[in-house]
Protein backbone atom coordinates (compact mmCIF):
# COMPACT_ATOMS: atom_id res chain seq x y z
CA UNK A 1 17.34 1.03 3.40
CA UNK A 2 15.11 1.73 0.19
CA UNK A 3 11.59 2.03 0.97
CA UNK A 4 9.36 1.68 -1.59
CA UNK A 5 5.37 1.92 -1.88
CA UNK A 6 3.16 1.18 -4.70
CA UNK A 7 -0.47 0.71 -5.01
CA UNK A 8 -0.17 -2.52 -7.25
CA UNK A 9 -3.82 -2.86 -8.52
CA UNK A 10 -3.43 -6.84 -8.04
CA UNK A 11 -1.06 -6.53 -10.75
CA UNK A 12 -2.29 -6.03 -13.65
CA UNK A 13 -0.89 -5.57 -16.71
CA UNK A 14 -1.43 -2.14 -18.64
CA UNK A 15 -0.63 -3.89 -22.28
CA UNK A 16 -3.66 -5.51 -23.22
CA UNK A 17 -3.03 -9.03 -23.34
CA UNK A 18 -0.11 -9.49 -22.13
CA UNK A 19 0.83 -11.28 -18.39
CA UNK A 20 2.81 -8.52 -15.88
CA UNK A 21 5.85 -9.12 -15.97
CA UNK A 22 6.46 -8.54 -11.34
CA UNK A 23 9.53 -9.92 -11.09
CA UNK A 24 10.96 -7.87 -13.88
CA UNK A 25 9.43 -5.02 -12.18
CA UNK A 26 10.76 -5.72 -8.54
CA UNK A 27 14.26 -5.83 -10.27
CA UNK A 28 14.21 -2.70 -11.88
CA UNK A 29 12.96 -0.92 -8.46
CA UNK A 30 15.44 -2.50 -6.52
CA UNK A 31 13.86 -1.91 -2.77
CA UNK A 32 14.81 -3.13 0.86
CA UNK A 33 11.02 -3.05 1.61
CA UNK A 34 7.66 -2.77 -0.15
CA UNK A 35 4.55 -1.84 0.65
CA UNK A 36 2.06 -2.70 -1.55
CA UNK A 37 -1.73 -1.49 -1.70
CA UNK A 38 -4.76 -3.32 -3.74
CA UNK A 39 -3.03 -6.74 -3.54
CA UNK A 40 -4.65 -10.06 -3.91
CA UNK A 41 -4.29 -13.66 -2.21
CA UNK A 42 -6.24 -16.45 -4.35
CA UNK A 43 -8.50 -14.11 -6.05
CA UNK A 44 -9.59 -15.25 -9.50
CA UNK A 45 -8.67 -11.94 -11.49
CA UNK A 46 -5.12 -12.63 -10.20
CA UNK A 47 -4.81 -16.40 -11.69
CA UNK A 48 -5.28 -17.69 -8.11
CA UNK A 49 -2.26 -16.81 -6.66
CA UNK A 50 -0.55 -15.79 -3.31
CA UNK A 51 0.22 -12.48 -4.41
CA UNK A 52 2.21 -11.17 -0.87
CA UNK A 53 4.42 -14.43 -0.48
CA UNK A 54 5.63 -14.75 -4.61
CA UNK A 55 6.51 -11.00 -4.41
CA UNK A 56 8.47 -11.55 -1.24
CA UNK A 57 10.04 -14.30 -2.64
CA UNK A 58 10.67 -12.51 -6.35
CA UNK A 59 12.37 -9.77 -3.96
CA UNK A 60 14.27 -11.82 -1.74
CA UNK A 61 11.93 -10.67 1.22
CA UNK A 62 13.10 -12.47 4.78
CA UNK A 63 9.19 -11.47 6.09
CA UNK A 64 6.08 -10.51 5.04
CA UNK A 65 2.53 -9.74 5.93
CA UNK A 66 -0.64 -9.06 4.50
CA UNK A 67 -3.43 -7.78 6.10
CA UNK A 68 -6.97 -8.55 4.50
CA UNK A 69 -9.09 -5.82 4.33
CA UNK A 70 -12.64 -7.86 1.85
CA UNK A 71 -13.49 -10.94 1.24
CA UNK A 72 -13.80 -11.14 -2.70
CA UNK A 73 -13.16 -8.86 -5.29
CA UNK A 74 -13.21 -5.36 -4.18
CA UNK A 75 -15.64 -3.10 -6.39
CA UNK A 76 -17.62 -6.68 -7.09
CA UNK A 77 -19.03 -8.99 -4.92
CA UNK A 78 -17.47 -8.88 -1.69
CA UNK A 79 -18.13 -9.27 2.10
CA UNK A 80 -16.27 -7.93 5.65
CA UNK A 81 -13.64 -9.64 7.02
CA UNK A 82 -14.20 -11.99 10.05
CA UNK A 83 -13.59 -11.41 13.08
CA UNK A 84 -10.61 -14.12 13.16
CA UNK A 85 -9.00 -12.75 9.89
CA UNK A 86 -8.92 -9.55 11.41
CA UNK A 87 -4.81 -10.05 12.22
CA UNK A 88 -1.68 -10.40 10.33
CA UNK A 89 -0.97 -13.14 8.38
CA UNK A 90 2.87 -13.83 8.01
CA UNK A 91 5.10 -16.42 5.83
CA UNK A 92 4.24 -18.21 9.51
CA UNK A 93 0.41 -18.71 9.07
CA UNK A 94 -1.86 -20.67 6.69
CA UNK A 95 -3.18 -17.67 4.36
CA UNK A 96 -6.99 -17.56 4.30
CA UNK A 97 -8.14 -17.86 0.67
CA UNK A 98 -9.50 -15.09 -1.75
CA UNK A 99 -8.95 -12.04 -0.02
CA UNK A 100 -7.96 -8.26 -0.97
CA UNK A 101 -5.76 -6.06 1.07
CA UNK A 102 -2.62 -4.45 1.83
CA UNK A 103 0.74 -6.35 2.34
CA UNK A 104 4.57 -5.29 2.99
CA UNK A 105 7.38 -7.53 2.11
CA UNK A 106 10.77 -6.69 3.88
CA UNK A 107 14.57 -7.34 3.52
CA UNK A 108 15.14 -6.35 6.71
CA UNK A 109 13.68 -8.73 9.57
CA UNK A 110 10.11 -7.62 11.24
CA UNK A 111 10.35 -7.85 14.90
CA UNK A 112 6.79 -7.02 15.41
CA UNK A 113 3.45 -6.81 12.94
CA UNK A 114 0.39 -4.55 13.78
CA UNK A 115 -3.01 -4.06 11.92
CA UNK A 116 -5.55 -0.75 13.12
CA UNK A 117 -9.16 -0.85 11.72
CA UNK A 118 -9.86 2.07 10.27
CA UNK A 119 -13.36 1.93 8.81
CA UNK A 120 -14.89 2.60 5.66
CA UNK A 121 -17.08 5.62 4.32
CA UNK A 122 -20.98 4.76 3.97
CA UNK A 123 -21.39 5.50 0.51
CA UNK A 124 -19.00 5.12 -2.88
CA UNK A 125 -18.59 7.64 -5.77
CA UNK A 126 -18.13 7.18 -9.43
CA UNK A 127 -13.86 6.66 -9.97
CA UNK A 128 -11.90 6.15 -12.94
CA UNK A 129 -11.00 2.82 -13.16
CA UNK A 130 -7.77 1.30 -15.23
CA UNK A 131 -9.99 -1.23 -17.47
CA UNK A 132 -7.97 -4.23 -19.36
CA UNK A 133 -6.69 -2.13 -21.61
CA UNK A 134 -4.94 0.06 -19.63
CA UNK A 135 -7.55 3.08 -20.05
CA UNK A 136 -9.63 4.50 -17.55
CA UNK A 137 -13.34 4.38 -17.45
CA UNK A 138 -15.91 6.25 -14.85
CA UNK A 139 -16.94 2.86 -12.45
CA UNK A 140 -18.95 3.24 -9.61
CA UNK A 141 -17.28 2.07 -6.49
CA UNK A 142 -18.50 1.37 -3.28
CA UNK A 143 -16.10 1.89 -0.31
CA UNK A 144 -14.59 -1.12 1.39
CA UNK A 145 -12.79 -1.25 4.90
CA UNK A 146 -9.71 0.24 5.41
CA UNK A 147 -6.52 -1.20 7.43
CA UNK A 148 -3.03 0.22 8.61
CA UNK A 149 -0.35 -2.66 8.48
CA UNK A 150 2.77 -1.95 10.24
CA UNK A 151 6.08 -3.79 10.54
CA UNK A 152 8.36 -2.50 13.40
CA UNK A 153 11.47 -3.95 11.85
CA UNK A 154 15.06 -4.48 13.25
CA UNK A 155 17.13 -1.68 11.92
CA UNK A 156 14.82 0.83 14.26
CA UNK A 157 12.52 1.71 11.74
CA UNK A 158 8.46 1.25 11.55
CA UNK A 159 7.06 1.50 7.94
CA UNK A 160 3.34 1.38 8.33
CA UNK A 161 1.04 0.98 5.58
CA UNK A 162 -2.03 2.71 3.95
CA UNK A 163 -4.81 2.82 1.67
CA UNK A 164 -7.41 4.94 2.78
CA UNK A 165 -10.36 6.00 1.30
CA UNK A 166 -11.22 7.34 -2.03
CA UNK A 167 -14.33 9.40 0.24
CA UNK A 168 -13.40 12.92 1.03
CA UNK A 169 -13.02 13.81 5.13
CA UNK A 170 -13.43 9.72 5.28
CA UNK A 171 -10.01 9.82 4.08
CA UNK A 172 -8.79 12.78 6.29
CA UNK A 173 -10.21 11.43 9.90
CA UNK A 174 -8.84 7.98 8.74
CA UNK A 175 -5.55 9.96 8.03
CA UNK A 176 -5.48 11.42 11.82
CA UNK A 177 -6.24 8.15 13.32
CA UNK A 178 -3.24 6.68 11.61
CA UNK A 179 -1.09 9.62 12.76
CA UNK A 180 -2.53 9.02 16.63
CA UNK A 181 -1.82 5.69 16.20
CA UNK A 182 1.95 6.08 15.01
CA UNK A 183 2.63 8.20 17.74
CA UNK A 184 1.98 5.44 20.25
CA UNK A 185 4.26 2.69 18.23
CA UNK A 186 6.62 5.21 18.23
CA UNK A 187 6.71 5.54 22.09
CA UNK A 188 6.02 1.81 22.61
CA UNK A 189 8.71 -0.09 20.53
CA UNK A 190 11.67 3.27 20.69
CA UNK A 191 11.24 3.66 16.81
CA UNK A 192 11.45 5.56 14.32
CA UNK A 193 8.18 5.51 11.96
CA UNK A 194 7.77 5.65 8.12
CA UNK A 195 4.26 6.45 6.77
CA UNK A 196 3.75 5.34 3.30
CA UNK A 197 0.91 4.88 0.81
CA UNK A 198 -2.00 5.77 -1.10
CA UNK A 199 -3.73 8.49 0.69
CA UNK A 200 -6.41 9.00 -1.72
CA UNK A 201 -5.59 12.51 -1.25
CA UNK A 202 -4.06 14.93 -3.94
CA UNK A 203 -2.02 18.18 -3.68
CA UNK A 204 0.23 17.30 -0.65
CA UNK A 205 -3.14 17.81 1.76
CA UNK A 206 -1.85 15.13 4.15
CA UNK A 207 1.27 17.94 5.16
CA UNK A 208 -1.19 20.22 5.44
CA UNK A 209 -3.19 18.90 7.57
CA UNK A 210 -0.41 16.70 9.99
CA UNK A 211 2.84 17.60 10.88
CA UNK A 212 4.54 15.08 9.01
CA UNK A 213 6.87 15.73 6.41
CA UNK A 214 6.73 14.68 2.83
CA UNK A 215 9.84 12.99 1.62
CA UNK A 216 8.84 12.10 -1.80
CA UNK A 217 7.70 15.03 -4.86
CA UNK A 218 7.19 12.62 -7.53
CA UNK A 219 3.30 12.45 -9.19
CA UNK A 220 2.13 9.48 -9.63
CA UNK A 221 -1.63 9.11 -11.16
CA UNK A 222 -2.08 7.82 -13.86
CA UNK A 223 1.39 6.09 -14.09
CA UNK A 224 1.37 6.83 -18.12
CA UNK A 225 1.44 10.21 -17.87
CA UNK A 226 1.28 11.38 -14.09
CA UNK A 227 -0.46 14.37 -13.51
CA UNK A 228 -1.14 14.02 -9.81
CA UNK A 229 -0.17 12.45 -6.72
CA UNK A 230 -2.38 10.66 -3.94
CA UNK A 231 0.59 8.50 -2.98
CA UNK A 232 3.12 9.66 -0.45
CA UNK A 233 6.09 8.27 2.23
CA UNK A 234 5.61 10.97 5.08
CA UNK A 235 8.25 10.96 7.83
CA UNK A 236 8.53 12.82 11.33
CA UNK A 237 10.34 16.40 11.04
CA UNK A 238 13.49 15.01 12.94
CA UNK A 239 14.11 12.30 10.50
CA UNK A 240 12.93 13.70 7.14
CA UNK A 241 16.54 14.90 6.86
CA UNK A 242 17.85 11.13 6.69
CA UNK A 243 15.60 10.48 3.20
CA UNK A 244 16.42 10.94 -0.25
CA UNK A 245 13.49 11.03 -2.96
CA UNK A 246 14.51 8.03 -5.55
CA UNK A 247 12.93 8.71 -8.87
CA UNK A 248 11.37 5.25 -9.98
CA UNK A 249 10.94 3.58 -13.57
CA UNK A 250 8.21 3.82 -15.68
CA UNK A 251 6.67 -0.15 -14.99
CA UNK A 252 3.75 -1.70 -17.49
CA UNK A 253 2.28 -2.68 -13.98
CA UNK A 254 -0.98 -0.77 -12.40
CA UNK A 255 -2.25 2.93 -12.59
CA UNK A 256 -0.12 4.04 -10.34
CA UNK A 257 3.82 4.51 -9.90
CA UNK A 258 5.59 3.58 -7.70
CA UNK A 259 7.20 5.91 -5.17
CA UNK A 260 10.71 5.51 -3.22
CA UNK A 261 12.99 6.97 -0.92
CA UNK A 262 16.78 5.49 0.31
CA UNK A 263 17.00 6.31 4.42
């Protein structure tokens, strides 16, 4: 099974004018499952469209689920999720409209989907921010909520999903919550658990401060010309012997690249 994760920034395009070309992209990275962070569902800046179920379909995805983290446009205008789109919605559900949030699309049937809140920092900092021309510019962002999306699948295996905060120690006690949290799928379903996506932190510091195991090297920030990594697939110390790093193309598709391992 290749696992892949990628923080997608809704897809856009780093050629100036020019529409992303996903499916040529999901081709060339050739994964079982995906997990995708910063991905849109009938959000203007994204032409409107269902971002999770095309990709699954583009992939040849049996599931997928998307977990809406705002309301709106992320960095804009944008309110908290309600209390009844708090869950999982699935190729099963009628997808709420204009949301922002995480999503994984799977080859390999999901047995079960899960969601933890995870919170969000009180305050934002000034980020660099891919602009439409694929250049970064200084952007004040405020913090939005943050989610963990996991999908206990068939083969044994639990991939769950990530973005945490850009804050710093937001982004660590979010990162120990998720770890908790793993621990207890692990013992309830009898599986095995994958940990994958964009950390928001840099230098390896989620090793250093779990015991999880880092099964991908690659840098990935700013996809051009990486120079650092705040995306990561961490797996327990009794499986990280099963994964093998797969080095990913360079894709005209977000800020970040894409990271990958075969288990």
């Amino acid at each position: 099974m290749r696992i892949t994760s990628w923080n997608f920034l809704h897809g856009q395009s780093l050629k100036a004018g020019e529409k992303a070309d996903i499916s040529g992209a999901l081709a060339l990275l050739e994964c079982d499952l995906l997990a995708l962070q910063e991905i849109d569902l009938h959000l203007e800046r994204s032409g409107n469209s269902g971002q999770p179920s095309d990709i699954a379909a583009a992939m040849g995805a049996v599931d997928w689920g998307f977990a809406p983290t705002v309301h709106g446009t992320p960095g804009f205008d944008w309110k908290k999720v309600s209390p009844e789109n708090q869950k999982v919605f699935t190729g099963r559900d009628s997808a709420p409209q204009g949301y922002y949030g995480i999503a994984i699309a799977s080859k390999v049937p999901v047995k079960h989907w899960l969601r933890l809140e995870l919170g969000k920092a009180w305050i934002g900092l000034p980020l660099l921010v891919a602009n439409e021309k694929g250049k970064v510019a200084p952007f004040y962002v405020k913090d939005e909520p943050r989610v963990a999306l996991a999908a206990v699948l068939e083969n044994g295996w639990t991939v769950i999903n990530v973005h945490l905060s850009f804050v710093p120690l937001v982004n660590l006690f979010q990162l120990l919550k998720v770890t908790r949290w793993a621990k207890q799928v692990e013992r309830q379903y009898g599986t095995k658990i994958a940990l994958v996506g964009d950390f928001n932190l840099p230098w390896g510091i989620p090793t250093r401060v779990t015991r999880w195991k880092r099964a991908t090297q690659a840098l990935t920030y700013p996809s051009w010309k990486p120079a650092i990594s705040f995306d990561y697939i961490l797996l327990r110390a009794s499986t990280i012997e099963s994964a093998k790093e797969v080095l990913t193309p360079g894709l005209s598709i977000s800020d970040h690249k894409a990271i990958s391992v075969d288990i």
